[in-house]
Protein backbone atom coordinates (compact mmCIF):
# COMPACT_ATOMS: atom_id res chain seq x y z
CA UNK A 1 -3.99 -12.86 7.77
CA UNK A 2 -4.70 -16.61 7.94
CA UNK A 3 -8.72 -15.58 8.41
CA UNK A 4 -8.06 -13.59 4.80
CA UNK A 5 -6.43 -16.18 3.14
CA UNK A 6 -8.78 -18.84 3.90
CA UNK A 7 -11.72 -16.53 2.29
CA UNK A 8 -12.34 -17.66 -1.14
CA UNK A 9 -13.65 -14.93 -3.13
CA UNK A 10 -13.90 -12.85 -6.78
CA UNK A 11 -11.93 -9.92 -5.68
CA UNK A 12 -8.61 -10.18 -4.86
CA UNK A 13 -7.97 -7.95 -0.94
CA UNK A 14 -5.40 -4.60 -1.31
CA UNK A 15 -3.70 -3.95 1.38
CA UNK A 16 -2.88 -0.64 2.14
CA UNK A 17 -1.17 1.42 4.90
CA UNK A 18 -1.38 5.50 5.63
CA UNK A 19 1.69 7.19 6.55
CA UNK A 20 1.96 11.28 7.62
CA UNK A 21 4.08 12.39 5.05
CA UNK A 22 6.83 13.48 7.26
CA UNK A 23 10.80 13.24 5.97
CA UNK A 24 11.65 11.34 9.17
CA UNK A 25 8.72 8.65 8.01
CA UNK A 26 9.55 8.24 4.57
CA UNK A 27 13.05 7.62 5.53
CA UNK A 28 12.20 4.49 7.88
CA UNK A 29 9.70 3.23 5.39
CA UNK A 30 12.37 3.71 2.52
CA UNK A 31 14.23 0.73 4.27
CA UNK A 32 11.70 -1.75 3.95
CA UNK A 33 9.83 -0.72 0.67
CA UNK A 34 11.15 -4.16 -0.96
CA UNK A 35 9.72 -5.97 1.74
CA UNK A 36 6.40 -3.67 1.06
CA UNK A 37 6.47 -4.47 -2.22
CA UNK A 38 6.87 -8.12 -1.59
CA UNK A 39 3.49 -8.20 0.28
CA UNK A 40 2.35 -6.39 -2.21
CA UNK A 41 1.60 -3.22 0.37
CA UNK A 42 0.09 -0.10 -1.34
CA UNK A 43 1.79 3.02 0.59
CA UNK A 44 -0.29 6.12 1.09
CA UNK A 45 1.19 9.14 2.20
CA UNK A 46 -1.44 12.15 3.52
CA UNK A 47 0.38 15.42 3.65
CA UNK A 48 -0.95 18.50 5.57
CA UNK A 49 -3.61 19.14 3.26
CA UNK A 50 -5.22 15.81 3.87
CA UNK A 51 -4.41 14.76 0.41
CA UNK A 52 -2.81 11.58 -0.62
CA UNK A 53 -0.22 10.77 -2.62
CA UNK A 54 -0.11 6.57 -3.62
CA UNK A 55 3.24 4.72 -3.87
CA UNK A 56 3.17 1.49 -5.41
CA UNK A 57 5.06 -1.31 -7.26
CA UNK A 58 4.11 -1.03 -10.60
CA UNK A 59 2.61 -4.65 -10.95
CA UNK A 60 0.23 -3.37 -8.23
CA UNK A 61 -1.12 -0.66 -10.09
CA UNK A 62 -3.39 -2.29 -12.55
CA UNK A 63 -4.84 -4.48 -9.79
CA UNK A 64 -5.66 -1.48 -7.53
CA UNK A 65 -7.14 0.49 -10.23
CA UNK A 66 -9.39 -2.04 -11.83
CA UNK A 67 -10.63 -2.25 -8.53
CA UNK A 68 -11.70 1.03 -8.45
């Protein structure tokens, strides 16, 4: 993290994580989703399909997708 933050750039970094999407997971990552948020985490669950399913704060959303 201190290597990213010293990076001076245009583009701002998203960070993202991939979870399973299993009950038992999104139960344990439930807990700390403020903390997610905080960091400003984007969540991505892939379900048995291998199709994903984004879960974000809303003041994420239109950095992610300008991104795009």
């Amino acid at each position: 993290m201190r290597f990213q933050q010293s990076i001076s750039s245009i583009r701002t970094p998203i960070y993202i994580i991939a979870f399973p999407d299993i009950t038992r997971i999104k139960e344990r990552v439930a807990k700390i989703s403020n903390g997610l948020d905080k960091l400003e985490i984007l969540r991505l669950w892939v379900n048995h399909f291998n199709e994903l399913k984004v879960e974000d704060p809303d003041e994420l959303k239109s950095k992610w997708e300008s991104s795009i």
